[in-house]
Protein backbone atom coordinates (compact mmCIF):
# COMPACT_ATOMS: atom_id res chain seq x y z
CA UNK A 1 250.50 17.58 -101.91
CA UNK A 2 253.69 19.20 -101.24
CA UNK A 3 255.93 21.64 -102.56
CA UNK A 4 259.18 20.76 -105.08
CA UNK A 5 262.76 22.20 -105.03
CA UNK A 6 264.93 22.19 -107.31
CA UNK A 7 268.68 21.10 -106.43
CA UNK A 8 270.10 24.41 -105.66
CA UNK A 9 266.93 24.69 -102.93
CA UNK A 10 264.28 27.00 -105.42
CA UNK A 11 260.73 25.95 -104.91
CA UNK A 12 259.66 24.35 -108.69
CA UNK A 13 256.80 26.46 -110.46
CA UNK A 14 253.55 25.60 -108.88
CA UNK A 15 250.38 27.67 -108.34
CA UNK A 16 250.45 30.15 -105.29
CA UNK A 17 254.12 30.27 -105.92
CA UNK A 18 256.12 33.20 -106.87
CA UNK A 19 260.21 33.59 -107.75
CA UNK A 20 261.84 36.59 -107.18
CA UNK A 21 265.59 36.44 -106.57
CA UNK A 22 266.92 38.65 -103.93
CA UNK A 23 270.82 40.37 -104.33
CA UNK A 24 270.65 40.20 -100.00
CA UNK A 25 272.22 36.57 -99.60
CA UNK A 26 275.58 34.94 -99.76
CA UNK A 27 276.79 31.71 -99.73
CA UNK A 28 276.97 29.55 -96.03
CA UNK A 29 280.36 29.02 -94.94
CA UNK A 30 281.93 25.63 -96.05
CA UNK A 31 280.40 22.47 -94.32
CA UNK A 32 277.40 24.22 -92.65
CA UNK A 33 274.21 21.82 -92.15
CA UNK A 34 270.81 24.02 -92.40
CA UNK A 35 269.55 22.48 -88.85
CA UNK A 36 266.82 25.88 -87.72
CA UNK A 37 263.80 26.75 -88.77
CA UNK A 38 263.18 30.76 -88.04
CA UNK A 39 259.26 32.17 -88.48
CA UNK A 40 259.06 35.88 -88.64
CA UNK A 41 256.48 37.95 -89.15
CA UNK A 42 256.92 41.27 -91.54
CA UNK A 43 254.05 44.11 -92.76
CA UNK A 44 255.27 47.48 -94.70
CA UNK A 45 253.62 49.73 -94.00
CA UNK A 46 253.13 48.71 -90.32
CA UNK A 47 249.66 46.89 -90.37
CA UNK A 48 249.32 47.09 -93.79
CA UNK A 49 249.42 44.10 -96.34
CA UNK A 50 248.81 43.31 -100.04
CA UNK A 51 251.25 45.98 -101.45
CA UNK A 52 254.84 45.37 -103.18
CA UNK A 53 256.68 46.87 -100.21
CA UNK A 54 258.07 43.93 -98.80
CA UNK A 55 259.01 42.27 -102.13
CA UNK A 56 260.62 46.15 -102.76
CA UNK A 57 262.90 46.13 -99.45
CA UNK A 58 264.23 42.31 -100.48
CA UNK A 59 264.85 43.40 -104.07
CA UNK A 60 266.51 47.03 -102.76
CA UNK A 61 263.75 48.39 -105.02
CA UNK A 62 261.79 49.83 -101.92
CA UNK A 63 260.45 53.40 -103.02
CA UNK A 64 261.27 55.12 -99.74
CA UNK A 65 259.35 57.94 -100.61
CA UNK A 66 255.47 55.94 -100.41
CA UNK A 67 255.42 56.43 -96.64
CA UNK A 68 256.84 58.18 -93.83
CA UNK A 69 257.90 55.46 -92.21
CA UNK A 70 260.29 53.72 -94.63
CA UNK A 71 263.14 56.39 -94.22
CA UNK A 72 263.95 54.35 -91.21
CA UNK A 73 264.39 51.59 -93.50
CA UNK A 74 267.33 53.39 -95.93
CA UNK A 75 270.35 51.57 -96.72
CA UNK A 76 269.18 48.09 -95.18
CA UNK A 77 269.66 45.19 -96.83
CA UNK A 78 267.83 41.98 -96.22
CA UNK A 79 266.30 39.27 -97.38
CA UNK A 80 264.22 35.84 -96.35
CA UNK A 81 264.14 32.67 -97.89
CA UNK A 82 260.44 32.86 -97.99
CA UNK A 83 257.23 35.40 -97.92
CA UNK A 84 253.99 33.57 -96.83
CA UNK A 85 250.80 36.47 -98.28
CA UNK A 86 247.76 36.72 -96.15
CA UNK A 87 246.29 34.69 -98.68
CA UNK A 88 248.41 32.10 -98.35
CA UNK A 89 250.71 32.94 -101.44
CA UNK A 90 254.64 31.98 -101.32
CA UNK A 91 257.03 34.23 -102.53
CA UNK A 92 260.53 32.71 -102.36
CA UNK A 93 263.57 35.67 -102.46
CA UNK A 94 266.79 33.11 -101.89
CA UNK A 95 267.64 29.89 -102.61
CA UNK A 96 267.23 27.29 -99.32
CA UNK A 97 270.80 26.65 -99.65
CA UNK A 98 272.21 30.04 -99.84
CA UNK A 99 272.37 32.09 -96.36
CA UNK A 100 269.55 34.97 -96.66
CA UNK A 101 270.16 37.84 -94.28
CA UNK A 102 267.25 37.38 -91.98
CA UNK A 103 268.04 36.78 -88.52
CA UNK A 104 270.50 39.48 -87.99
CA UNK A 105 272.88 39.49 -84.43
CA UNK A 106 271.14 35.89 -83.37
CA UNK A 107 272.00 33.17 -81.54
CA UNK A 108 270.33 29.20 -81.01
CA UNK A 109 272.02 26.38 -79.07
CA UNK A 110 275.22 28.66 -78.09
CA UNK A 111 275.33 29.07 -81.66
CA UNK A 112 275.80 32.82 -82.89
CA UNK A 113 275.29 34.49 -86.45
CA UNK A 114 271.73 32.06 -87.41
CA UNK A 115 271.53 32.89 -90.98
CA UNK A 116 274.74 30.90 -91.56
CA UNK A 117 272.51 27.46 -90.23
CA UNK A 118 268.79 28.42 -90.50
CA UNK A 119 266.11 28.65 -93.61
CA UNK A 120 264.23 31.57 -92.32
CA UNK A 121 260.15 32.49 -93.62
CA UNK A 122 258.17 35.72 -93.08
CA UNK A 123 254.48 35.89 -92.52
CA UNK A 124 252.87 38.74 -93.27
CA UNK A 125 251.55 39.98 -90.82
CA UNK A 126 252.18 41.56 -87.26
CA UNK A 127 252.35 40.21 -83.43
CA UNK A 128 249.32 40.69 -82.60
CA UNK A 129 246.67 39.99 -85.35
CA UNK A 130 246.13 35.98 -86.11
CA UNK A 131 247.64 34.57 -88.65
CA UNK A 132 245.31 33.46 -91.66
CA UNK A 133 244.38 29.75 -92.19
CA UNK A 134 245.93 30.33 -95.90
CA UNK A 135 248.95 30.94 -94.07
CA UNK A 136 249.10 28.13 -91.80
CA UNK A 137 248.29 25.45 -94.46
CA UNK A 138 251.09 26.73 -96.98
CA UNK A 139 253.65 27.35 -94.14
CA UNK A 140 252.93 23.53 -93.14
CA UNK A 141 252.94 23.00 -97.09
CA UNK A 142 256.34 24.45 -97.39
CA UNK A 143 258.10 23.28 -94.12
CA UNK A 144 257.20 19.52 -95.06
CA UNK A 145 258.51 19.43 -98.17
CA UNK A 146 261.86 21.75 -96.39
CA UNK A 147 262.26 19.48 -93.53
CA UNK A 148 262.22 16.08 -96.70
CA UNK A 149 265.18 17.76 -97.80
CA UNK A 150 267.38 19.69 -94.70
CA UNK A 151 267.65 17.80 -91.59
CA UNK A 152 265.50 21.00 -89.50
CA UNK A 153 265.59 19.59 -85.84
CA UNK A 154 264.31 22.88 -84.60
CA UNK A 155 261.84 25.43 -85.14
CA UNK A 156 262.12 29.23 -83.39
CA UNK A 157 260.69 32.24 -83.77
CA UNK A 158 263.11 35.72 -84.62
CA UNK A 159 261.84 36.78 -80.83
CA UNK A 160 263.82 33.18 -79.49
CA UNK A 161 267.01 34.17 -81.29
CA UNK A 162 267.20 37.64 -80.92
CA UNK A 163 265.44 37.94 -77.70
CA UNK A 164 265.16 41.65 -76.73
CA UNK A 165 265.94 42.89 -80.03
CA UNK A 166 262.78 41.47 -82.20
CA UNK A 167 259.26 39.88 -81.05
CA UNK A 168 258.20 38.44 -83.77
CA UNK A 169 256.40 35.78 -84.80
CA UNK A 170 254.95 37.13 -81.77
CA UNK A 171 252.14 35.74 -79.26
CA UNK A 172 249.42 35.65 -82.32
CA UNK A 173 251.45 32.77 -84.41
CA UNK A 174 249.61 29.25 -82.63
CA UNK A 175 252.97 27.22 -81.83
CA UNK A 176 251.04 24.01 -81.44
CA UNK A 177 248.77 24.41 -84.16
CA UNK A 178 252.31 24.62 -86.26
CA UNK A 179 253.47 21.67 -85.03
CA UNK A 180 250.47 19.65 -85.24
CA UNK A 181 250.78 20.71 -88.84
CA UNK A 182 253.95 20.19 -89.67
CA UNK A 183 254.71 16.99 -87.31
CA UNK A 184 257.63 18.68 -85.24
CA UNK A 185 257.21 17.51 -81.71
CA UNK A 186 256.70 20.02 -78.97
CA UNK A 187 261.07 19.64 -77.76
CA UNK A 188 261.72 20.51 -81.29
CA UNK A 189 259.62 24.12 -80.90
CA UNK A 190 259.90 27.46 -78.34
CA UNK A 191 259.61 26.68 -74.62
CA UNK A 192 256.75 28.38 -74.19
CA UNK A 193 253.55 28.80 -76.48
């Protein structure tokens, strides 16, 4: 069973499913074909999961003062399309067919700016600790019923388009275990898993 969206690219209410619209998004520029697929990987506190923190930075609700180490995160505004839990839950911020600022300075195919042509989804989680089977089975969940609607012909991680700069989903996300999944052949993910 897969996921619904609606027409303006919300996920329908289903169980494990959560809405929360996000002010971080805009609308893609005139004529733009969602074609990329970007996995990221996201935890606030670093290596810590299960709180609201992540849901606060997306909403610019974050409560800077809970930890140290979210003064580094004043004044930053982002968002992703999706939020896959450690249990397998999916929050979804933006609409699939508005651009969500997730990618940042990117660049795919000689293509710069991604968020203007990619859906991107955050696991939590870090680069180094496995993903969760929950998470793999509603990432597949979510990126069939994504690809039945926007022609995706290719799947990177944040570390592909912003090499240097980010290294997530990092080298604990399984590449082939994703594509096995989700039916994406092995040209249509990174180079090297």
């Amino acid at each position: 069973m897969s996921f619904r969206l609606d027409r303006h690219g919300w996920l329908r209410p289903a169980t494990n499913v959560r809405l929360l619209p996000s002010p971080n998004c805009d609308a893609r520029p005139a004529g733009t074909t969602v074609s990329l697929l970007v996995i990221h990987n996201i935890s606030l506190p670093p290596n810590e999961f299960g709180g609201p923190h992540v849901a606060g930075l997306f909403l610019n609700r974050l409560d800077y003062d809970a930890h140290p180490w979210f003064a580094r995160l004043k004044g930053l505004r982002v968002s992703a399309h999706f939020f896959i839990r450690r249990n397998g839950e999916v929050v979804q911020f933006v609409a699939a067919d508005k651009r969500a600022w997730h990618a940042g300075v990117s660049r795919f195919e000689r293509r710069e700016r991604c968020n203007d042509f990619s859906i991107g989804i955050e696991l939590e989680g870090t680069d180094t600790l496995p993903y969760t089977d929950a998470q793999y089975t509603s990432l597949a969940k979510l990126t069939r019923t994504l690809r039945a609607r926007y022609p995706l012909r290719a799947v990177r991680g944040h570390e592909h388009i912003a090499p240097g700069r980010k290294t997530d989903p990092g080298p604990a996300f399984q590449w082939t275990r994703f594509g096995r999944l989700t039916g994406f052949l092995r040209r249509q993910l990174p180079g090297q898993y």
